[in-house]
Every structure is written in C-alpha cells, then in structure tokens.
Protein backbone atom coordinates (compact mmCIF):
# COMPACT_ATOMS: atom_id res chain seq x y z
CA UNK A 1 23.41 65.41 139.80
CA UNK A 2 21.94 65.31 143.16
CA UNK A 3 23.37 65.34 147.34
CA UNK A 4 21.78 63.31 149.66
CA UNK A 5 22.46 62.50 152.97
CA UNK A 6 19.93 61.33 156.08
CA UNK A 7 16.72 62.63 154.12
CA UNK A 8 17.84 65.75 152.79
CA UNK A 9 18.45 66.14 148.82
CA UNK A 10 20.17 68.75 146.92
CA UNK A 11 20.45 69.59 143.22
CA UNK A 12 24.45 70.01 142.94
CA UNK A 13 24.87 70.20 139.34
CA UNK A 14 23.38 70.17 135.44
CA UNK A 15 25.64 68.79 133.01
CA UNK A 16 24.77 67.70 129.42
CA UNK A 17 26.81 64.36 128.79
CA UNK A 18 26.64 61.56 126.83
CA UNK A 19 24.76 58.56 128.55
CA UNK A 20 27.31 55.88 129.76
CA UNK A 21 28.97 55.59 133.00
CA UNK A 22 26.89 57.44 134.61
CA UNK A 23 28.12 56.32 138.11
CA UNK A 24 31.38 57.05 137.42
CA UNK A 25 30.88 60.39 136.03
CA UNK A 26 28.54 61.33 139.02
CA UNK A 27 31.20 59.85 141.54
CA UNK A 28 33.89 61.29 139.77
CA UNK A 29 32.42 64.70 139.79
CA UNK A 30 32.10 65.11 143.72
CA UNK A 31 35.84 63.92 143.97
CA UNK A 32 37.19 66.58 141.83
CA UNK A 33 35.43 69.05 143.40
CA UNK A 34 36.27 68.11 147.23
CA UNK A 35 33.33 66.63 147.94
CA UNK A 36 34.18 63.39 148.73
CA UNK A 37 37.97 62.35 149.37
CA UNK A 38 37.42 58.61 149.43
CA UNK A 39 35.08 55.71 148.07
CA UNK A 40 33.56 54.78 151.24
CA UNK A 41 32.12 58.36 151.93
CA UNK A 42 29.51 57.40 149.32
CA UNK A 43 26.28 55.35 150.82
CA UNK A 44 25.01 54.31 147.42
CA UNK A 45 24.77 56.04 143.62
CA UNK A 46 21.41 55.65 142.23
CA UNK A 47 19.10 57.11 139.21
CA UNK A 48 16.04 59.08 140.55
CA UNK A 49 13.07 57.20 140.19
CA UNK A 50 10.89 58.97 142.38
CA UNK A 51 7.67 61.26 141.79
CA UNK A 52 9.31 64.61 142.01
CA UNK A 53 10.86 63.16 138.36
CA UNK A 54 9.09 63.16 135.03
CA UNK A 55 9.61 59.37 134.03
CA UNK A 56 11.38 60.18 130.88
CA UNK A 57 14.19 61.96 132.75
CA UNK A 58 14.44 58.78 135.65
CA UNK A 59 18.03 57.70 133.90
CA UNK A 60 19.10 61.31 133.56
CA UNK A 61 19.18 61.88 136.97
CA UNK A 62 21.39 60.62 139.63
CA UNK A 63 21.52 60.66 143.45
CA UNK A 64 24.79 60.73 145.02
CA UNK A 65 23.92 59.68 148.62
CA UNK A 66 26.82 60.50 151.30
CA UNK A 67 27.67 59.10 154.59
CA UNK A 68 28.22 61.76 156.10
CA UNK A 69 24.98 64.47 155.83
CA UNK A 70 27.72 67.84 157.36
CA UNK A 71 29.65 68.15 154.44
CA UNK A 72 26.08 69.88 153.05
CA UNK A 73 26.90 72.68 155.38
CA UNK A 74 30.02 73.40 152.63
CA UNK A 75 28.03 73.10 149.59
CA UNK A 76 27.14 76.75 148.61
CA UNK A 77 30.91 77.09 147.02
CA UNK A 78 30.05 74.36 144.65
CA UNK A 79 27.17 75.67 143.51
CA UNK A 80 26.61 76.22 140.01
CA UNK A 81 24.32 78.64 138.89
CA UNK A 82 23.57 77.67 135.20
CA UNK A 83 23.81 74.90 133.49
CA UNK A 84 27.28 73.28 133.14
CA UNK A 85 28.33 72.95 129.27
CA UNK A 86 29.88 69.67 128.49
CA UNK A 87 33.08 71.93 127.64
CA UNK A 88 33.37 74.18 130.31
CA UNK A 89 32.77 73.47 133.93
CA UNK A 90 34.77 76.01 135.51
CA UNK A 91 32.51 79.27 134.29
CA UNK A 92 29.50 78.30 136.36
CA UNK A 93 31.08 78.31 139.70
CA UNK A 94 29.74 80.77 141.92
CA UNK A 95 33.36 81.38 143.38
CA UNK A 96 37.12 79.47 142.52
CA UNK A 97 38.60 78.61 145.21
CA UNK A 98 42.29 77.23 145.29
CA UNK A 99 43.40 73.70 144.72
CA UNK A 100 45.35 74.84 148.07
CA UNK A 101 42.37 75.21 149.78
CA UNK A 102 41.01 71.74 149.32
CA UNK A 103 44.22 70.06 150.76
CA UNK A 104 46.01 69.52 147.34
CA UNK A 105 49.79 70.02 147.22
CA UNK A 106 52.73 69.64 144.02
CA UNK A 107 53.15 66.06 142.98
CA UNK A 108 56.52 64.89 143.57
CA UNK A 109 55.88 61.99 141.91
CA UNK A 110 59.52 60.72 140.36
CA UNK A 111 57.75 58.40 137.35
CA UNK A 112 59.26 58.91 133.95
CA UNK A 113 58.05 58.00 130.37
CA UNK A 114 59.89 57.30 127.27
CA UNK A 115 59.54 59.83 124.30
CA UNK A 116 58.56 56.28 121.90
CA UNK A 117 55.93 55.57 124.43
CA UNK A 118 54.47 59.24 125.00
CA UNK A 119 54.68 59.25 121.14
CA UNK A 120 52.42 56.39 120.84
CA UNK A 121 49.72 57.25 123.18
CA UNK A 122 47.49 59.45 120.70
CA UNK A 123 46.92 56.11 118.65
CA UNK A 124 46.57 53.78 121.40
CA UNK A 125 43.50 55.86 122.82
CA UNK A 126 42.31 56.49 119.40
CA UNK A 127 42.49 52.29 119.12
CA UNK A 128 39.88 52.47 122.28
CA UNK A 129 37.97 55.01 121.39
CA UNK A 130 35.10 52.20 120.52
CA UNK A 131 32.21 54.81 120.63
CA UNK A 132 34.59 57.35 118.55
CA UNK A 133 35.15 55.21 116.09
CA UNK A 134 31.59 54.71 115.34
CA UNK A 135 30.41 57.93 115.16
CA UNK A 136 33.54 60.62 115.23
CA UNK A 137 31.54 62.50 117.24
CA UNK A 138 32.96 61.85 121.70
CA UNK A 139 35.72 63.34 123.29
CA UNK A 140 37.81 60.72 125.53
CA UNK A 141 40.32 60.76 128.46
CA UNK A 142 42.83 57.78 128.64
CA UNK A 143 44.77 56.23 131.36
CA UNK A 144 47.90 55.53 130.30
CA UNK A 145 51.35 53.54 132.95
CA UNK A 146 54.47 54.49 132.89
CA UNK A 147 55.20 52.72 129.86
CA UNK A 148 52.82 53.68 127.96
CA UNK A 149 50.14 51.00 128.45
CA UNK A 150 45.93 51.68 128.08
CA UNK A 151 44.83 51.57 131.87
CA UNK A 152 41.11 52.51 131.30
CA UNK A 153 39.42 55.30 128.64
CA UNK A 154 36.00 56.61 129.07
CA UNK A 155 34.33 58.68 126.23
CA UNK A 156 31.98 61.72 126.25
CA UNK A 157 30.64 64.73 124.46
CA UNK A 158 32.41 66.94 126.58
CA UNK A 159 36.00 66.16 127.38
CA UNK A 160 35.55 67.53 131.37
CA UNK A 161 32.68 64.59 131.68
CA UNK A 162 35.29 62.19 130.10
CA UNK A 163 37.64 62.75 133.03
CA UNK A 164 35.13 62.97 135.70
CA UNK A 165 33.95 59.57 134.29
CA UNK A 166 37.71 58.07 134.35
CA UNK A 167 38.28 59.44 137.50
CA UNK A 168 34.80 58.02 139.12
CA UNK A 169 36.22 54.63 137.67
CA UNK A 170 39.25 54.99 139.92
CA UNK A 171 37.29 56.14 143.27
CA UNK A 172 34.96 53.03 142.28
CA UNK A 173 37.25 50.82 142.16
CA UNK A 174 40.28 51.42 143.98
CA UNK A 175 42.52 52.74 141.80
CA UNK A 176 43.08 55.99 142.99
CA UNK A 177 45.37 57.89 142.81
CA UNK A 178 46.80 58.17 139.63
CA UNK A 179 50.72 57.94 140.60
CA UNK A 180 52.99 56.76 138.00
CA UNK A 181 50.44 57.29 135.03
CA UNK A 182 49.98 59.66 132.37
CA UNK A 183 46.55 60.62 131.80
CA UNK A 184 45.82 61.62 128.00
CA UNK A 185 42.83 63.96 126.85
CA UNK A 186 41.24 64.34 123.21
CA UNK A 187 41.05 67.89 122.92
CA UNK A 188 42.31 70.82 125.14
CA UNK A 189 44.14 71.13 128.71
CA UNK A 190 41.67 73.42 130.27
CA UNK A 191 42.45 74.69 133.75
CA UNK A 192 39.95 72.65 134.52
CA UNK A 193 41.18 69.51 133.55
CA UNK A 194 44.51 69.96 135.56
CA UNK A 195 42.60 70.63 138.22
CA UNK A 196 40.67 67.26 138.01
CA UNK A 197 44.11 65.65 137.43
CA UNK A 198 45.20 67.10 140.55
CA UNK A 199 42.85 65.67 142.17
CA UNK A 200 44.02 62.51 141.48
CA UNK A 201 47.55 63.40 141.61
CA UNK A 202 48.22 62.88 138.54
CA UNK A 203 51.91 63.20 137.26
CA UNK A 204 51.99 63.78 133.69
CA UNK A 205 48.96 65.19 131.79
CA UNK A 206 48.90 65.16 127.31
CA UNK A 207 46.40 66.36 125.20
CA UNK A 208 46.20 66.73 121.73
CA UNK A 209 45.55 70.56 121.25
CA UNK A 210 46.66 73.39 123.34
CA UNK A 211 46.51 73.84 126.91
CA UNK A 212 45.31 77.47 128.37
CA UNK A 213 47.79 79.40 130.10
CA UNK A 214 45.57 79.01 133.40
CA UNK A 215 46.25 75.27 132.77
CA UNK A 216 50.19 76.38 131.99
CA UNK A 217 50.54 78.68 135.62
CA UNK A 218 48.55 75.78 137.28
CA UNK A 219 51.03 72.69 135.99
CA UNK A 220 54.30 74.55 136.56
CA UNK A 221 52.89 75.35 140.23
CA UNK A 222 51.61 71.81 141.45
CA UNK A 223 54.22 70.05 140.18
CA UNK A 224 52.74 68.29 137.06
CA UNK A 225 54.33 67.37 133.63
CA UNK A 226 51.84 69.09 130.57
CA UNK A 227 52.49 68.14 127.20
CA UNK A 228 50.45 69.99 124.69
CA UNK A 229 50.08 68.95 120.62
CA UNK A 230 50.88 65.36 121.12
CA UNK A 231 50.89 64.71 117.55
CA UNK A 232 52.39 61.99 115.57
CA UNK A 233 56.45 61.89 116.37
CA UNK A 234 56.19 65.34 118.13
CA UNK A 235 54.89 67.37 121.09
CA UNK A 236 55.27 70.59 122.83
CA UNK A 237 56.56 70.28 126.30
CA UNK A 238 54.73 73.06 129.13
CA UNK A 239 56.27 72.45 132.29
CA UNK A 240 58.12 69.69 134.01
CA UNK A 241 59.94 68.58 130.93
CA UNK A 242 62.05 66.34 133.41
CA UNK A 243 59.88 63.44 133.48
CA UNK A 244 59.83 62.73 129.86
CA UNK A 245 63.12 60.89 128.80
C-alpha cells in the first residue's frame, strides 16, 4: 500500500491478502488507522503501473492518493517495519498509540439484538461466504442490522484484511459508520479487530472463537458489546451484555 499526495509517494504498508477488493481493503486500511476520517480526503485509489514496478506486481500494488499532502508529516507512527501477516497487524507497529489519541470515544449507541437473531448470524455469513464455500480456505467479516440481516461480507486470507475490506466498502460508499449493526468475524476478536470496529463505531462485535483479553479490556472500555464462541444456539457474552435481549 502506498501515500501519495502532490508528487510525493510513500510505501505505508505490506500485507499478504487475498486479491479482491482491493480498493476497499486499501481505503479501509488508512481509515482504521487515522489516516483518513472521511471519503472525500481520498483524490483517487489506483494500482501502480508505473516503471519503479516489476509488471507482474502492477495489481499488487496500490496508490492511495490524498487530498491533503500534511497529514504525511504524521506518518512515522504508522509505520510498519516488517511485513504485515494477514493475521496480525498490530505486531509491526513501530509504536501503539491509543484509540483516545485518534479522537475515538465509548459508543453509546442504544441498538439491541435479539438472542434468535444473534443466534443465526454464524449461518447467515457462512450462506455468503461464496469464495469459502468453494475452497474452505478465507476468513470473512459480515455486516449484520439490528435484526439480524446480511448488510455486506467481504472475504480474505487474513481475517484483519476482511475487515479493512468491509470497512473500505463503507468509507466508499457512504455507509459509515456502523451504528445500529453488529459486525461478525470468522475467527478471533483480536485487539486489533475492536480497534478497526471502533473505528467505525461499531456497537456490537461476534466472532466465532475467542477474543484476547486486550480485545476484552478494550470492549468493556469503549463501550462495545463482544460476544465470543457464537456457536450454534449459544455464545459467551464479554462485555456489554445489555444490548443483547
């Protein structure tokens, strides 16, 4: 993923994904990190087709071109200094800095789901999962209303890239933020991925597995509801049990 603003570029990140949506994951990115609060602060997403490239590696490589060239100045505490792994984004920072520091505050978002409908969202992604199905092999992040109805799911090898991708879909499109919606992940609540959900204030956060205790301390302090081995006709409730009725 690459910066650019008024003729200056910048190499902001590595990730290994799976190829798809590659806007969306690249805008998506930059607005769970801070970089960019709103759509119209990106000029124009584009793949790299330009001599500094090898040609194989044009579609693996996209330009992120913002309006406004001073929010370079800030970069340096985004920078990643290996590789990201399509499982882990957070261990290649070269510092964490707060979700208070970028502006975010608790989500006091009143929207409550059913226990039927939270039941049923494990199968309802699974029913979307079109690349999943094919090959067992992608992670996914689902958008879910307040009753319990597919918004949008976007797939990936790495779970993190699945909710960078469904959160670029929302910048792109005007659907941010998340309020009233439940957003659902295949695997683990990392920190991480309450962080991203954060981002996009979103209320009430399920996964399938565990979620870390970062992701715990994080939840119980910003306000959102975690629910953790959303399995079948029963689920383990982290913090913020009110919501769920």
């Amino acid at each position: 993923l690459r910066l650019a603003a008024r003729g200056s570029t910048q190499t902001l990140a590595v990730t290994m994904r799976t190829p798809g949506n590659d806007f969306e994951l690249a805008a998506g990115f930059v607005y769970s990190e801070g970089i960019v609060r709103a759509r119209d602060e990106i000029a124009g997403l584009n793949y790299c087709l330009d001599a500094s490239v090898d040609p194989q590696q044009h579609y693996n490589v996209v330009t992120i071109e913002l309006r406004d060239s001073t929010r370079f100045a800030d970069l340096a505490r985004f920078e990643r200094h290996f590789t990201m792994s399509s499982s882990c984004g957070i261990c290649g920072r070269a510092q964490l800095h707060s979700l208070r520091d970028l502006g975010v505050t608790p989500i006091e978002d009143g929207v409550r789901i059913e226990t039927r409908d939270l039941y049923a969202l494990p199968d309802r992604m699974r029913e979307a999962q079109r690349i999943f199905s094919a090959t067992g092999g992608l992670h996914a992040a689902a958008l879910f209303d307040e009753h319990g109805n597919v918004v949008a799911v976007r797939e990936d090898v790495g779970r993190h890239n699945a909710v960078d991708k469904l959160l670029g879909w929302g910048l792109l499109n005007g659907r941010l933020p998340f309020a009233r919606s439940t957003l659902m992940v295949s695997g683990r609540a990392s920190y991480e991925i309450l962080q991203k959900s954060l981002m996009a204030r979103t209320p009430i956060v399920a996964s399938v597995s565990a979620p870390s205790s970062l992701a715990v301390d994080l939840a119980r302090e910003f306000g959102v509801t975690l629910v953790g081995f959303l399995r079948g006709n029963r689920a383990n409730l982290y913090a913020h049990a009110e919501r769920i009725v």
